[in-house]
C-alpha atoms as a PDB file:
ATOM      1  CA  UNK A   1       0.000   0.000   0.000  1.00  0.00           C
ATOM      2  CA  UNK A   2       1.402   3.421  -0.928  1.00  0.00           C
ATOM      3  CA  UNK A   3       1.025   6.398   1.073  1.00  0.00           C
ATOM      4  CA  UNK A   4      -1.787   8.455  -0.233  1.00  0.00           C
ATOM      5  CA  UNK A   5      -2.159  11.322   2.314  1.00  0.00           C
ATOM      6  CA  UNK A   6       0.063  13.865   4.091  1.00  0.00           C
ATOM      7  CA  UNK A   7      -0.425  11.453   7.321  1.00  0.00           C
ATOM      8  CA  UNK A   8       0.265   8.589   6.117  1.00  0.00           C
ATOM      9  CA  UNK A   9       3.149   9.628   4.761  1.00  0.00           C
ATOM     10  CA  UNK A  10       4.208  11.335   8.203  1.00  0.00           C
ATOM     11  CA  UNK A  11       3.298   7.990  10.261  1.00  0.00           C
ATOM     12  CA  UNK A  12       5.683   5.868   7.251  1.00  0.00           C
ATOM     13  CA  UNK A  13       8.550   8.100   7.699  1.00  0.00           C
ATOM     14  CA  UNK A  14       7.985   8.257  11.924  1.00  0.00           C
ATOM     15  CA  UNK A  15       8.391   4.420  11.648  1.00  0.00           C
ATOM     16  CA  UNK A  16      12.004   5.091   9.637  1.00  0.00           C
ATOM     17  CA  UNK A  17      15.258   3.834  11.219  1.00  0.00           C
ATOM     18  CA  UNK A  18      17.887   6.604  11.360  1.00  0.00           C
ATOM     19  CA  UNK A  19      19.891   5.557   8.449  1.00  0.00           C
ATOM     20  CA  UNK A  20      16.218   5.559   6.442  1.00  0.00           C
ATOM     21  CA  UNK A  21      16.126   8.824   7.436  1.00  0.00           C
ATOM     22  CA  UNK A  22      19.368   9.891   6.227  1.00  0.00           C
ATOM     23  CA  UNK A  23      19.019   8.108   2.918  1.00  0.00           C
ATOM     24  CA  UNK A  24      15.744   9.930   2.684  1.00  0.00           C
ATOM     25  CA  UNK A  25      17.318  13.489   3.208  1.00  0.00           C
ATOM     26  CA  UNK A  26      19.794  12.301   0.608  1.00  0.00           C
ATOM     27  CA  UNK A  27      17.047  11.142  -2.160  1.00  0.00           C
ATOM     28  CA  UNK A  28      14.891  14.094  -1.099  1.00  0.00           C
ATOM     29  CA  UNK A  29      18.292  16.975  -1.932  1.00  0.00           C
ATOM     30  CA  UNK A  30      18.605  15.227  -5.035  1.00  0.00           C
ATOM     31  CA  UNK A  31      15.282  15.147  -6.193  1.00  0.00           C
ATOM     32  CA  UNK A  32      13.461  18.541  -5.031  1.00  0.00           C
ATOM     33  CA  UNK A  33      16.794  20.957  -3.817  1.00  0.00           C
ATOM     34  CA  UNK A  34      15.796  23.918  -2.094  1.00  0.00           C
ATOM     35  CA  UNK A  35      15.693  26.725  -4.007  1.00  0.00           C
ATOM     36  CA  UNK A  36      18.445  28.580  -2.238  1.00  0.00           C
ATOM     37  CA  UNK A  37      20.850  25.415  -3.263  1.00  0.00           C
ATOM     38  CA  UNK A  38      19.870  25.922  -6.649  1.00  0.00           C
ATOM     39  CA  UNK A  39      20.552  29.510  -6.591  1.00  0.00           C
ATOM     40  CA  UNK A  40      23.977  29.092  -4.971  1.00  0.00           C
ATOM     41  CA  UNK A  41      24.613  26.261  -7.557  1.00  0.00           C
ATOM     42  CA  UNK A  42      23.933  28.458 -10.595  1.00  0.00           C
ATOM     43  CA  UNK A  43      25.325  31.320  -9.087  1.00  0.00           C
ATOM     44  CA  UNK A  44      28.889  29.102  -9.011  1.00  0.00           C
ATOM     45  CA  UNK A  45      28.641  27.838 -12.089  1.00  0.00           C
ATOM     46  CA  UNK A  46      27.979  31.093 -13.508  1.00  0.00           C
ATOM     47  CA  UNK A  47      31.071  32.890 -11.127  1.00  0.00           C
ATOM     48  CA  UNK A  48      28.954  35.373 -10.304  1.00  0.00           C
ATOM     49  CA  UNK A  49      30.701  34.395  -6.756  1.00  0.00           C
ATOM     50  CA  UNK A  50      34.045  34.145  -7.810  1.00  0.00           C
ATOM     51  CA  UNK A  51      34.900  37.844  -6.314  1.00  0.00           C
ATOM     52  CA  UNK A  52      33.282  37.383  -3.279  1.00  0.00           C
ATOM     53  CA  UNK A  53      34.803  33.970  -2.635  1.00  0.00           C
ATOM     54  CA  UNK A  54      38.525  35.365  -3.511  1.00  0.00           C
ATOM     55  CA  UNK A  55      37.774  38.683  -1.107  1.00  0.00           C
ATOM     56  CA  UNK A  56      36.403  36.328   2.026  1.00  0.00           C
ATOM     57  CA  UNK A  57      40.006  33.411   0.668  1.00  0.00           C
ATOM     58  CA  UNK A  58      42.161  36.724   0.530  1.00  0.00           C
ATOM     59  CA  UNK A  59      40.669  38.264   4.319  1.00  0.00           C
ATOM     60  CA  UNK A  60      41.532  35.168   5.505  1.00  0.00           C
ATOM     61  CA  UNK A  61      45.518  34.816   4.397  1.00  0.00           C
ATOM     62  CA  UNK A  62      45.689  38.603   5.664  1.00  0.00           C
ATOM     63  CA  UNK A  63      44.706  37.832   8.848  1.00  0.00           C
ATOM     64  CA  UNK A  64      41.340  39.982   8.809  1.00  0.00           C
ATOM     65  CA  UNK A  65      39.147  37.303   9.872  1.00  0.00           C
ATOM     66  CA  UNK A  66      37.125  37.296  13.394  1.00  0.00           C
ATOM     67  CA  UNK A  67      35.857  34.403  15.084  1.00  0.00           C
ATOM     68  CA  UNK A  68      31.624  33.964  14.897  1.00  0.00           C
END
């Protein structure tokens, strides 16, 4: 029997061991990636971060980096 409603499905992944769980985050980024992942991932591919990434790589081999 498939799930077929929003509970069912929430009492079938309830009864999950933790590794099912983890496989199902796994299957789950693959499949429908947030859309902030997405962005980032485009934004990469397209280097529209490449600036930022070298300004935050260069702060940190200057030494003008503070702890969170």
């Amino acid at each position: 029997m498939s799930p077929k409603t929003l509970k069912e499905i929430e009492r079938a992944i309830g009864s999950l061991t933790t590794q099912e769980v983890q496989e199902l985050y796994v299957w789950l980024d693959q499949h429908f990636p947030q859309p902030i992942d997405a962005r980032v991932q485009s934004d990469l591919s397209a280097g529209s971060l490449d600036t930022a990434i070298q300004r935050a790589l260069d702060d940190e081999t200057n030494g003008r980096l503070r702890p969170l």
